[in-house]
C-alpha atoms as a PDB file:
ATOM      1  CA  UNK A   1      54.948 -21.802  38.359  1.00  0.00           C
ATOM      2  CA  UNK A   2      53.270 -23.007  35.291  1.00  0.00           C
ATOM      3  CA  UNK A   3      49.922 -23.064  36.996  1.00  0.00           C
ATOM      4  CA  UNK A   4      50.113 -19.614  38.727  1.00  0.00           C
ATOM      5  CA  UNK A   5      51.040 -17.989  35.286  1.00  0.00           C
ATOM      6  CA  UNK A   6      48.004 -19.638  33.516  1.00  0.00           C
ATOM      7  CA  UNK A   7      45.384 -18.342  36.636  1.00  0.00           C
ATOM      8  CA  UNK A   8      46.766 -15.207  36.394  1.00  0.00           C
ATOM      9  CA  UNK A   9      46.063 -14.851  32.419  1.00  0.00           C
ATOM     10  CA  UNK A  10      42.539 -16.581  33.375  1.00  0.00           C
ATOM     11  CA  UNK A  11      41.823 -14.016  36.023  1.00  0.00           C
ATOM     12  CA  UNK A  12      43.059 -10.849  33.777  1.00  0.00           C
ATOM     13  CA  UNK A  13      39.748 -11.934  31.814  1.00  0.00           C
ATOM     14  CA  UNK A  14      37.558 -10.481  34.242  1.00  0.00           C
ATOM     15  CA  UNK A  15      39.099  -7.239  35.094  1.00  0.00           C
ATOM     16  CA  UNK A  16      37.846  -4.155  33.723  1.00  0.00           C
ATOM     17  CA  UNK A  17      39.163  -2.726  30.267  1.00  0.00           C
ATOM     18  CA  UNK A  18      39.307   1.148  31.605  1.00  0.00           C
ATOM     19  CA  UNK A  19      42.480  -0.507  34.392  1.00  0.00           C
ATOM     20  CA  UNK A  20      44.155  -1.579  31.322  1.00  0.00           C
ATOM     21  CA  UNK A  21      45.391   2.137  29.979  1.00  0.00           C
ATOM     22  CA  UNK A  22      44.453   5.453  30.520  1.00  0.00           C
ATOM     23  CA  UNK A  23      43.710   6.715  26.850  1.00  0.00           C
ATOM     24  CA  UNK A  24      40.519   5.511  24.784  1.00  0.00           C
ATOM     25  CA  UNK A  25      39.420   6.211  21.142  1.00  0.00           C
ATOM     26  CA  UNK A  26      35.895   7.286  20.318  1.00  0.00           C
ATOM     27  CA  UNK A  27      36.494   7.063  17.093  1.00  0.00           C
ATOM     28  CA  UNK A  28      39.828   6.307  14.583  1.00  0.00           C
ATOM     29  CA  UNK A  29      39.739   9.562  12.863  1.00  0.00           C
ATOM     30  CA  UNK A  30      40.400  11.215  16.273  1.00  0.00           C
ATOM     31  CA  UNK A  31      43.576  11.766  18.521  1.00  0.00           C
ATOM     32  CA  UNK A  32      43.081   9.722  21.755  1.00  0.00           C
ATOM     33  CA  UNK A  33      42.090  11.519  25.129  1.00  0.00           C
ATOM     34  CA  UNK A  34      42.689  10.793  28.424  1.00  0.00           C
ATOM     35  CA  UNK A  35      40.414   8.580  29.967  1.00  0.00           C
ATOM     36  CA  UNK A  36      37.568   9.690  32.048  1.00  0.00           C
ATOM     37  CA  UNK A  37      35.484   7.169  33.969  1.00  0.00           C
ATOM     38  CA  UNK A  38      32.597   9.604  34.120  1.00  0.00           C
ATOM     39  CA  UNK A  39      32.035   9.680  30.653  1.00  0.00           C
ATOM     40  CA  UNK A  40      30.773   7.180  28.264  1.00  0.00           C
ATOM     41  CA  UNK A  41      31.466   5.886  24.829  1.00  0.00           C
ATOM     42  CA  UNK A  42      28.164   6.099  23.043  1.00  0.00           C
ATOM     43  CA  UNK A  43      27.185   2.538  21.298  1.00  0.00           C
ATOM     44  CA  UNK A  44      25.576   4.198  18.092  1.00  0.00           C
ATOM     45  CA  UNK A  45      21.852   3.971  19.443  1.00  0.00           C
ATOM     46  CA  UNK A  46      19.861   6.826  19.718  1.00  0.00           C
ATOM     47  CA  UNK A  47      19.044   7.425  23.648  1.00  0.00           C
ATOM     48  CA  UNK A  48      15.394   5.957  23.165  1.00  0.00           C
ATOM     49  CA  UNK A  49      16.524   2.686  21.717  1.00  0.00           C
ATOM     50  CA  UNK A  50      18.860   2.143  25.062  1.00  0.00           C
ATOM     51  CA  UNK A  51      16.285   1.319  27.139  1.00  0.00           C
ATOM     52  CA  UNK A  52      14.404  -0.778  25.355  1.00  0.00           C
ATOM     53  CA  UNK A  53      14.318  -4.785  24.823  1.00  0.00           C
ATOM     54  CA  UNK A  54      13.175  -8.175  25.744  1.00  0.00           C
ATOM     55  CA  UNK A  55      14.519  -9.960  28.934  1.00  0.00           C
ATOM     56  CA  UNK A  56      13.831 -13.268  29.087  1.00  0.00           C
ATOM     57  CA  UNK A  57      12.438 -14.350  32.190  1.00  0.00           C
ATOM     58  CA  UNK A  58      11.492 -18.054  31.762  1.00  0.00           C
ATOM     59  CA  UNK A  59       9.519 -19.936  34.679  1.00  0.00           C
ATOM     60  CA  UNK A  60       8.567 -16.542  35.827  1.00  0.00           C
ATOM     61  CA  UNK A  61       4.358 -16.270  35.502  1.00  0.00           C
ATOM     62  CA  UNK A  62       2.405 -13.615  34.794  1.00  0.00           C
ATOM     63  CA  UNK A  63       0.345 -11.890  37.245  1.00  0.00           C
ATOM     64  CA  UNK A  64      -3.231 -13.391  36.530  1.00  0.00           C
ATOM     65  CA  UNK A  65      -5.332 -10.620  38.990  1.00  0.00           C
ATOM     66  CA  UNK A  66      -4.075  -8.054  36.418  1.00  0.00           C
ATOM     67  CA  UNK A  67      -7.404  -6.902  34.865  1.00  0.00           C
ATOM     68  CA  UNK A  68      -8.010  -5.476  31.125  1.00  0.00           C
ATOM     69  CA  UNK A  69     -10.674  -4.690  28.837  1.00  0.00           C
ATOM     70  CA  UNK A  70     -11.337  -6.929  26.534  1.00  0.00           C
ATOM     71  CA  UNK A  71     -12.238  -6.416  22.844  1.00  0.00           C
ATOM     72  CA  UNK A  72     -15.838  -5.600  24.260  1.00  0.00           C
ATOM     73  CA  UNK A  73     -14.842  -3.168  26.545  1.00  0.00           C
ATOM     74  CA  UNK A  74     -15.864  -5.558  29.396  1.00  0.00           C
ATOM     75  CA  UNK A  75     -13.248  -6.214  32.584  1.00  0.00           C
ATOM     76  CA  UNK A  76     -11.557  -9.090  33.159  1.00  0.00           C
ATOM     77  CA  UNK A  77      -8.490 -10.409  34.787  1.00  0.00           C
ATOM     78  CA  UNK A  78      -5.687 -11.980  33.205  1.00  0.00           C
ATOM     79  CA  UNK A  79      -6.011 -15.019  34.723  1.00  0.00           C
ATOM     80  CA  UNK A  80      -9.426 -15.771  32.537  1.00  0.00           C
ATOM     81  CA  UNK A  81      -7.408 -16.448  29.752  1.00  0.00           C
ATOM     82  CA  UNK A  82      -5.995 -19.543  31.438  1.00  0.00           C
ATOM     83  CA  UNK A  83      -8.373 -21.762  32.155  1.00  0.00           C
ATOM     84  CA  UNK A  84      -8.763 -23.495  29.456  1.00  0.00           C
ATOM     85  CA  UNK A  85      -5.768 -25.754  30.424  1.00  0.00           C
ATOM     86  CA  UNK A  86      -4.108 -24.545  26.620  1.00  0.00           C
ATOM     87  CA  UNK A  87      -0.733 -22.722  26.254  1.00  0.00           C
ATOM     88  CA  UNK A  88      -1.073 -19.401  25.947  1.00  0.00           C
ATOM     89  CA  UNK A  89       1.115 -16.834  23.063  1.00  0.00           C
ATOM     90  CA  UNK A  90       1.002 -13.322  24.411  1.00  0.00           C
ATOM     91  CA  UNK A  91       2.034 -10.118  22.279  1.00  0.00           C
ATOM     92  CA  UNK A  92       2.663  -6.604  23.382  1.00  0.00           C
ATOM     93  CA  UNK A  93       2.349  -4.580  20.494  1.00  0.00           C
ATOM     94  CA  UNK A  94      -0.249  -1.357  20.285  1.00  0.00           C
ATOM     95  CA  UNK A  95      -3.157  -1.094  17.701  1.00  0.00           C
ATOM     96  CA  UNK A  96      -2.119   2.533  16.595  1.00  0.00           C
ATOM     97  CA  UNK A  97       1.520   1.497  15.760  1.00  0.00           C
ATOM     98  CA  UNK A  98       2.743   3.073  12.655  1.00  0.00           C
ATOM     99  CA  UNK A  99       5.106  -0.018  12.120  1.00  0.00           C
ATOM    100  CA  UNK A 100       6.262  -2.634  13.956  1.00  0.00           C
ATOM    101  CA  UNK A 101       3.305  -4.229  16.008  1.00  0.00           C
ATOM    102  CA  UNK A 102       1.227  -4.818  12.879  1.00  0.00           C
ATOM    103  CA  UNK A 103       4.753  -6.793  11.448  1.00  0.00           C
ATOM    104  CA  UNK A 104       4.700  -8.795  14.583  1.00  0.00           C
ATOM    105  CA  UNK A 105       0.908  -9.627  14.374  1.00  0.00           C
ATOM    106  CA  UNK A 106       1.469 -10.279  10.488  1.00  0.00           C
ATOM    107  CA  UNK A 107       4.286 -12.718  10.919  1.00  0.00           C
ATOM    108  CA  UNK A 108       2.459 -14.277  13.895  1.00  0.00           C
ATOM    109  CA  UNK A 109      -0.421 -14.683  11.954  1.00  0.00           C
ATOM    110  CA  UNK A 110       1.304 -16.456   8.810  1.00  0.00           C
ATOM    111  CA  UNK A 111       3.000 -18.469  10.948  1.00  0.00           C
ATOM    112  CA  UNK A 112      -0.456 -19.855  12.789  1.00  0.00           C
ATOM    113  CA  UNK A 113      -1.920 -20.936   9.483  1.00  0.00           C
ATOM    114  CA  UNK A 114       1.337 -22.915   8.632  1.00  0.00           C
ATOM    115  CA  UNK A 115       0.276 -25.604  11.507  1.00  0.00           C
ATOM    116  CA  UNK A 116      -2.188 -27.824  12.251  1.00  0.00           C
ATOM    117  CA  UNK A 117      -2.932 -26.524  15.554  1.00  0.00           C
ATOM    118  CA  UNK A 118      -6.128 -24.241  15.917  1.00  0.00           C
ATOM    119  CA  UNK A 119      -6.678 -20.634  17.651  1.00  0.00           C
ATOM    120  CA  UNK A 120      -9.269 -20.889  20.929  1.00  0.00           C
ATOM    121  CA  UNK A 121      -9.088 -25.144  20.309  1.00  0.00           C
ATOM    122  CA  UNK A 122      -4.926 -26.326  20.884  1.00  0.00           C
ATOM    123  CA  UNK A 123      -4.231 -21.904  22.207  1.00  0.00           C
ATOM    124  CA  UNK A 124      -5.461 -18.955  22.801  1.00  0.00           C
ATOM    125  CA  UNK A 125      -3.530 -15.390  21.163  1.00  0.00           C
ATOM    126  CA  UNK A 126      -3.737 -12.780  23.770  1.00  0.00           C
ATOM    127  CA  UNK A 127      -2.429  -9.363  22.750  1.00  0.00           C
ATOM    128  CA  UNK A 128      -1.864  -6.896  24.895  1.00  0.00           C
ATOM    129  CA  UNK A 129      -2.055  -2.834  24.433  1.00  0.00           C
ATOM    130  CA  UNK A 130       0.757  -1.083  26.208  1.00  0.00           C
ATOM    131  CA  UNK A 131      -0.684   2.379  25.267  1.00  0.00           C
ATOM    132  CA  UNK A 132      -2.584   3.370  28.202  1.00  0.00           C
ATOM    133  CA  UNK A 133      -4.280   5.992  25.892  1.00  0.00           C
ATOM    134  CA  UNK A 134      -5.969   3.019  23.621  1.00  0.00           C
ATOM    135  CA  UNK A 135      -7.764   1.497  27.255  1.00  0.00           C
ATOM    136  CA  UNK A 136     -10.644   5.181  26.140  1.00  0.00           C
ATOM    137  CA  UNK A 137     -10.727   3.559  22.517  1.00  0.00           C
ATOM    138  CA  UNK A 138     -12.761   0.488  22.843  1.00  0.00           C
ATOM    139  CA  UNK A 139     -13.453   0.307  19.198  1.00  0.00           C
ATOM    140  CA  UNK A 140      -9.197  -0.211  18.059  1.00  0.00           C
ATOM    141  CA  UNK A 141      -9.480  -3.566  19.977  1.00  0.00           C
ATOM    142  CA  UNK A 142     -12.482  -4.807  18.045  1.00  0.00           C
ATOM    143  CA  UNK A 143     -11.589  -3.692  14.905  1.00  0.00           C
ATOM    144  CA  UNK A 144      -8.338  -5.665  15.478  1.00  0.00           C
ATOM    145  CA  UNK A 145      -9.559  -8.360  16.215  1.00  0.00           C
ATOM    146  CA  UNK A 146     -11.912  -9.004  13.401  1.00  0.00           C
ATOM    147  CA  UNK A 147      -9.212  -7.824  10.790  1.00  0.00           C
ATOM    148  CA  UNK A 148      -6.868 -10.706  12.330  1.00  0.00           C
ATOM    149  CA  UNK A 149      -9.137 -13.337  13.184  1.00  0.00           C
ATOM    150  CA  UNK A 150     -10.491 -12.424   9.282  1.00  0.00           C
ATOM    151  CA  UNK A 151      -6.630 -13.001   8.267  1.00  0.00           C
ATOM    152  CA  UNK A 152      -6.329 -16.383  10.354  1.00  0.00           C
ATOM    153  CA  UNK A 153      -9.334 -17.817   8.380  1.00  0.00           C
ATOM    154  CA  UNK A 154     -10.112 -20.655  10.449  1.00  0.00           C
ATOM    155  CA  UNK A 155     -13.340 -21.401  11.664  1.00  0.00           C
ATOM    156  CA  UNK A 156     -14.016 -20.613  15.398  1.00  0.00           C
ATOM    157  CA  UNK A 157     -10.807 -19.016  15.793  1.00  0.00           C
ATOM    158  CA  UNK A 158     -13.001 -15.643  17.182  1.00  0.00           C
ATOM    159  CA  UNK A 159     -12.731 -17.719  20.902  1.00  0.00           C
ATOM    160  CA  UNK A 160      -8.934 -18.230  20.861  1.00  0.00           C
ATOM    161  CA  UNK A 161      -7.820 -14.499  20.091  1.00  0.00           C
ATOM    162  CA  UNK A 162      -8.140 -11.984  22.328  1.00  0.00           C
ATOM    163  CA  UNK A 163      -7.176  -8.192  22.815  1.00  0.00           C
ATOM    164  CA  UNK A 164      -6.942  -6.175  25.637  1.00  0.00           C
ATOM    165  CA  UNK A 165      -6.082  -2.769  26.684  1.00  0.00           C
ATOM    166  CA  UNK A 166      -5.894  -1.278  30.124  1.00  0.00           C
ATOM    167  CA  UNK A 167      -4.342   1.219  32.738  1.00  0.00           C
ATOM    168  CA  UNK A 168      -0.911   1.889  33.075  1.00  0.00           C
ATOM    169  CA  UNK A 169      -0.611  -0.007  36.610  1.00  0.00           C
ATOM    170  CA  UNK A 170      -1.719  -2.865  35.232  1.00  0.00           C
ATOM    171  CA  UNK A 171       0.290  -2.550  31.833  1.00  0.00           C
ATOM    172  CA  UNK A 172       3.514  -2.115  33.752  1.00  0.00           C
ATOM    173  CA  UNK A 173       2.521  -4.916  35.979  1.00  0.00           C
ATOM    174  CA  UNK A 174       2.343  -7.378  33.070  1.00  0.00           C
ATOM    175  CA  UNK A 175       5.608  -5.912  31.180  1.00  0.00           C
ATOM    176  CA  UNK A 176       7.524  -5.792  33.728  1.00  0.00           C
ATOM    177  CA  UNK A 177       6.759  -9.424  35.136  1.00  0.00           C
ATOM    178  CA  UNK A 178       7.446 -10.683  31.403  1.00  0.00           C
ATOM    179  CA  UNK A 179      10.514  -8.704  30.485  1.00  0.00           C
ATOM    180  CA  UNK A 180       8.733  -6.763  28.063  1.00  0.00           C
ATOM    181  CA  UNK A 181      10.814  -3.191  28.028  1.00  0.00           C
ATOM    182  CA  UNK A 182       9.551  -0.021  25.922  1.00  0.00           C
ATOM    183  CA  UNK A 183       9.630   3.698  26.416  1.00  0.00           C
ATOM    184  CA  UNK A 184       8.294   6.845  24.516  1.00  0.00           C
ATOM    185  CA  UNK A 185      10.048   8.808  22.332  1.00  0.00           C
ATOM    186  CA  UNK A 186       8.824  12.646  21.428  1.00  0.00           C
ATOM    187  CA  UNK A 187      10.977  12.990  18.640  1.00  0.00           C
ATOM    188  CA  UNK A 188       9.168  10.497  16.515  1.00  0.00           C
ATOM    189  CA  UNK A 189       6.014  10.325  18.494  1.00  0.00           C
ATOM    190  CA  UNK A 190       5.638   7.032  19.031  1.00  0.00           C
ATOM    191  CA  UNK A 191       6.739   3.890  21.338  1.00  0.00           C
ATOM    192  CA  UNK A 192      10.295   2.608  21.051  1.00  0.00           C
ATOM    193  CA  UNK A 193       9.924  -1.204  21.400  1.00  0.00           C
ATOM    194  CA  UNK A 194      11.249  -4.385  20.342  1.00  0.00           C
ATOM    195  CA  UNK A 195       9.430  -7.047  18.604  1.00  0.00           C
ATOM    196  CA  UNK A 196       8.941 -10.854  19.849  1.00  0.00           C
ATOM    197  CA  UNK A 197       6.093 -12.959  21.496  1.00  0.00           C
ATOM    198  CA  UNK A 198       6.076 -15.280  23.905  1.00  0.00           C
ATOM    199  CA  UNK A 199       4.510 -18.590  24.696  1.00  0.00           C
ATOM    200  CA  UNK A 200       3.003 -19.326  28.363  1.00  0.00           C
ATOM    201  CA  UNK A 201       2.325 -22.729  29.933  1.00  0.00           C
ATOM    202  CA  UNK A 202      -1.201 -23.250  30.683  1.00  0.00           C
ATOM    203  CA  UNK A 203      -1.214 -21.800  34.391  1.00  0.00           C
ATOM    204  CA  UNK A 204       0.832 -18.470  33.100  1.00  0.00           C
ATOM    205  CA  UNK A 205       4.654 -19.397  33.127  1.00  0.00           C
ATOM    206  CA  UNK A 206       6.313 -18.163  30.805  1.00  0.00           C
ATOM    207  CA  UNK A 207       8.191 -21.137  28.881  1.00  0.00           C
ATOM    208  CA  UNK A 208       9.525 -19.447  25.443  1.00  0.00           C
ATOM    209  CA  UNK A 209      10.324 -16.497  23.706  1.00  0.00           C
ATOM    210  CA  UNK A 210      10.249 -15.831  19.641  1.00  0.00           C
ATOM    211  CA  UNK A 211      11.950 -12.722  18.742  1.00  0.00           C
ATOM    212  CA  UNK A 212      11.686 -10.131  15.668  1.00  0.00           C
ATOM    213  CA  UNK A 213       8.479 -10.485  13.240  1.00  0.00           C
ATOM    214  CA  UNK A 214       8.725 -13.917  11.462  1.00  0.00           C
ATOM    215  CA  UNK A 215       8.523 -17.170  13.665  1.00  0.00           C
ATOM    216  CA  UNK A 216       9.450 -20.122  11.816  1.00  0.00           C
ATOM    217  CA  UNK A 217       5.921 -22.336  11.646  1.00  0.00           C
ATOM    218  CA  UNK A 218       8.261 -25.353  13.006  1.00  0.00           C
ATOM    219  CA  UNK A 219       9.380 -23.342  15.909  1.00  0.00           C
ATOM    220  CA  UNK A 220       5.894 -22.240  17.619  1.00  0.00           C
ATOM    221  CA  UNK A 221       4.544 -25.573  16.815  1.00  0.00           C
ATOM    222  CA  UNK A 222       7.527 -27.503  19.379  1.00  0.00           C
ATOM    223  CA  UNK A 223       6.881 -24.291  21.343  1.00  0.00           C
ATOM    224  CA  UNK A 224       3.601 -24.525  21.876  1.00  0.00           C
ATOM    225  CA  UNK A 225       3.826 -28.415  22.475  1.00  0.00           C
ATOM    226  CA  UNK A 226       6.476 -27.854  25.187  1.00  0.00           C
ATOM    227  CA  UNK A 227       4.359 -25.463  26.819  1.00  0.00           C
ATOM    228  CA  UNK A 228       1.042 -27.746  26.638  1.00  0.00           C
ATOM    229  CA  UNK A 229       2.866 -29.718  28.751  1.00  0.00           C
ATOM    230  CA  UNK A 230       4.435 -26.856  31.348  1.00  0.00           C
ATOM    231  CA  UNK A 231       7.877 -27.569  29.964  1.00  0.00           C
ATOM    232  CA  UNK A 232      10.206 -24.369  30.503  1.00  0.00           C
ATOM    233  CA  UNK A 233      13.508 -23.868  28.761  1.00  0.00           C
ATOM    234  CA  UNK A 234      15.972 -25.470  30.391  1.00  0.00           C
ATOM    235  CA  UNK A 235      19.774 -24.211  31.747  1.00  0.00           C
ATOM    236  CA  UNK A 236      21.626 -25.325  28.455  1.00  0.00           C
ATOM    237  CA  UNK A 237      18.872 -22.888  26.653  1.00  0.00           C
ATOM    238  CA  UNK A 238      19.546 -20.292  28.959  1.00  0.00           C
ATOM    239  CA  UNK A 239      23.200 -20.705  28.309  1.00  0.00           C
ATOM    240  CA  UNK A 240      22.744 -20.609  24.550  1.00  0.00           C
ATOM    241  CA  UNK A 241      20.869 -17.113  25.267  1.00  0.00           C
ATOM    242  CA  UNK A 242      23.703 -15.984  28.013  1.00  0.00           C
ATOM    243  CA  UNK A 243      26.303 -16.415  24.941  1.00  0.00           C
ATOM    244  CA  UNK A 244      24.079 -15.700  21.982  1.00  0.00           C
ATOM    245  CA  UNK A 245      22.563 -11.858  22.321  1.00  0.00           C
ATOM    246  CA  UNK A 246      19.797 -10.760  20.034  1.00  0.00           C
ATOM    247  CA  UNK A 247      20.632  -8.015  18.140  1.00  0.00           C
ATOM    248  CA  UNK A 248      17.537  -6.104  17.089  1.00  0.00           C
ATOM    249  CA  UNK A 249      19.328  -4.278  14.326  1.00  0.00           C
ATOM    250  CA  UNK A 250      20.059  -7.361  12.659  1.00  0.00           C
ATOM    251  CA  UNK A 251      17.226  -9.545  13.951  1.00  0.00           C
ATOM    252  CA  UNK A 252      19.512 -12.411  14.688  1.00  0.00           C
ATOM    253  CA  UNK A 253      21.347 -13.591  17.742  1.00  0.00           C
ATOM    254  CA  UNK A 254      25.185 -12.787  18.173  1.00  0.00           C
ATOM    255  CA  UNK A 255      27.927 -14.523  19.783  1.00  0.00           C
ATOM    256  CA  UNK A 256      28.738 -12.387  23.069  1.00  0.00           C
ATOM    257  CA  UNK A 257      32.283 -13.066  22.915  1.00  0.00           C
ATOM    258  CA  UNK A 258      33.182 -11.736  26.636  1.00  0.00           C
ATOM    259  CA  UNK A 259      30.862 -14.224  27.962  1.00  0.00           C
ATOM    260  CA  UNK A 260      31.961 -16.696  26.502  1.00  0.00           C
ATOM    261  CA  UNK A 261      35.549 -16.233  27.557  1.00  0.00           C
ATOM    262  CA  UNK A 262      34.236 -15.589  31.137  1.00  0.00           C
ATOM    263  CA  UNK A 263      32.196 -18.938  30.746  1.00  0.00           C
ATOM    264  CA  UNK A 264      36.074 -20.766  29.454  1.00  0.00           C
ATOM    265  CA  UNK A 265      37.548 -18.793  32.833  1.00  0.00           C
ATOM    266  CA  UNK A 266      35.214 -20.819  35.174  1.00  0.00           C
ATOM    267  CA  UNK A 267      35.499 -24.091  33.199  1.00  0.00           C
ATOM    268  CA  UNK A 268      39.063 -23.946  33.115  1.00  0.00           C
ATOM    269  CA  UNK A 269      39.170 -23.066  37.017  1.00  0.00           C
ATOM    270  CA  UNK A 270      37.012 -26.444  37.924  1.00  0.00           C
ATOM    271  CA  UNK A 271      39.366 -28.203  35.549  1.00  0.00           C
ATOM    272  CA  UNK A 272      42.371 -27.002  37.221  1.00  0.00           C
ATOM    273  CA  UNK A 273      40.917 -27.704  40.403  1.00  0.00           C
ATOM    274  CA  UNK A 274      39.561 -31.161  39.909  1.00  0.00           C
ATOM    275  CA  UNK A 275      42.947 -32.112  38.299  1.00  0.00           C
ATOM    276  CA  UNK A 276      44.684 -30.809  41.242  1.00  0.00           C
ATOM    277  CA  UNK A 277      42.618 -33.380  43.387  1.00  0.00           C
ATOM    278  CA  UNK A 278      43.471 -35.877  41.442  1.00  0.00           C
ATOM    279  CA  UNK A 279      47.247 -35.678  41.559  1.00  0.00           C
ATOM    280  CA  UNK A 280      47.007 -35.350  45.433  1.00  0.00           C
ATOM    281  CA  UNK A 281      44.889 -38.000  46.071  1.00  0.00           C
ATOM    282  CA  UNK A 282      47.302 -40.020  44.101  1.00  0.00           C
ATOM    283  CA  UNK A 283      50.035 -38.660  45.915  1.00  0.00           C
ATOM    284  CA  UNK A 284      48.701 -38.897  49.286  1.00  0.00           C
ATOM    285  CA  UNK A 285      48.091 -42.757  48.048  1.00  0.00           C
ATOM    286  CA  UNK A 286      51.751 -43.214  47.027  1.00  0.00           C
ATOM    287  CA  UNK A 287      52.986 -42.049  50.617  1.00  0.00           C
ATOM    288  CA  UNK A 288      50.668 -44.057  52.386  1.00  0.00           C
END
């Protein structure tokens, strides 16, 4: 009796909230209303921000026969950036942004110069346009990429970074096979995206992911040694990131509480189970 009341408490962990009563609150300063499963409870985020994010897709590679321009406004394929048998740290930002992709490239950039690994020598830095608009404006990717090769300062680090725009096929392409989610938004005129990198093994897997604008030096250093050697995170990581959610408004991960609980559900099932066995192998020993 014990047993069946503490699975049924277990199981009520996974069954929708809306079953539990039929009135909600949208807010405290308001009477409740009766529930309607049509409707939604808005989180706070304006509709553009909704849609956007980072999903981490680890061992998954990129598609190399996506083609670009480079900084030259000559075509080439993804897949010529990884041949030099170096990880790779890849960057969707877009060279007009107002804000956040020159943070990202900034913070990046900073965080380079505090190793002792070297651009186009130990990596290459490949970032990518998703404004299908800048693939007309040759002259945005060159001018980048002597203001941050300038920035990084270290001699023959013009061979390790490179920056590409292209079509929209091949953008989505590339986003979509690393997670990379952004959208337009014609009230402010401009992309809605999050900020983060992420570091490829040298044949194109992708192997970790840096959120936000300022990646501790320590951090892309093990990263990039990890990936040197085509080491991917492992299950335990992608636990971590199944109960810790990044929270762009904060810029730090979050414990995702309902996860977690679902995660003690399962454990505690096996543990029931495997304790069952136990007691009736023991019996089944006693009788015999």
């Amino acid at each position: 009796m014990v047993k069946l009341c503490a699975l049924t408490i277990i199981l009520t962990a996974f069954i929708a909230v809306p079953a539990q009563k039929s009135e909600h609150y949208n807010s405290p300063l308001y009477a409740p209303k009766t529930y309607d499963p049509s409707q939604t409870t808005s989180n706070g985020l304006p509709e553009a921000l909704q849609s956007i994010g980072i999903e981490q897709k680890l061992g998954d590679k990129l598609p190399m026969d996506a083609e670009f321009k480079n900084e030259d406004g000559r075509t080439v394929k993804l897949g010529d950036y990884f041949s030099k048998g170096n990880p790779v740290i890849v960057a969707f930002v877009y060279y007009e942004c107002p804000m956040l992709c020159n943070q990202v490239l900034n913070g990046l950039t900073g965080s380079l110069k505090g190793i002792n690994f070297d651009a186009g020598k130990d990596f290459d830095v490949l970032a990518i346009s998703f404004d299908a608009r800048e693939n007309d404006k040759p002259d945005l990717a060159k001018n980048k990429k002597a203001a941050y090769v300038e920035r990084y300062g270290r001699q023959g680090s013009e061979n390790g970074w490179h920056f590409l725009t292209g079509a929209q096929a091949s953008i989505d392409q590339v986003t979509k096979a690393a997670g990379f989610n952004y959208k337009w938004d014609e009230k402010s005129n401009q992309f809605a995206h999050a900020g983060g990198i992420m570091i490829t093994t040298p044949d194109g897997k992708l192997a970790r992911y840096l959120y936000g604008i300022d990646y501790a030096p320590k951090d892309l250093k093990f990263g990039l040694m990890e990936s040197a050697e085509s080491r991917v995170g492992n299950p335990a990581e992608q636990l971590l990131l199944y109960c810790y959610h990044y929270d762009p408004s904060t810029g730090k991960y979050g414990l995702a509480i309902l996860n977690v609980i679902r995660l003690g559900a399962i454990a505690t099932l096996i543990g029931m189970g495997a304790m069952a066995l136990v007691f009736w192998r023991r019996n089944k020993r006693k009788a015999a």
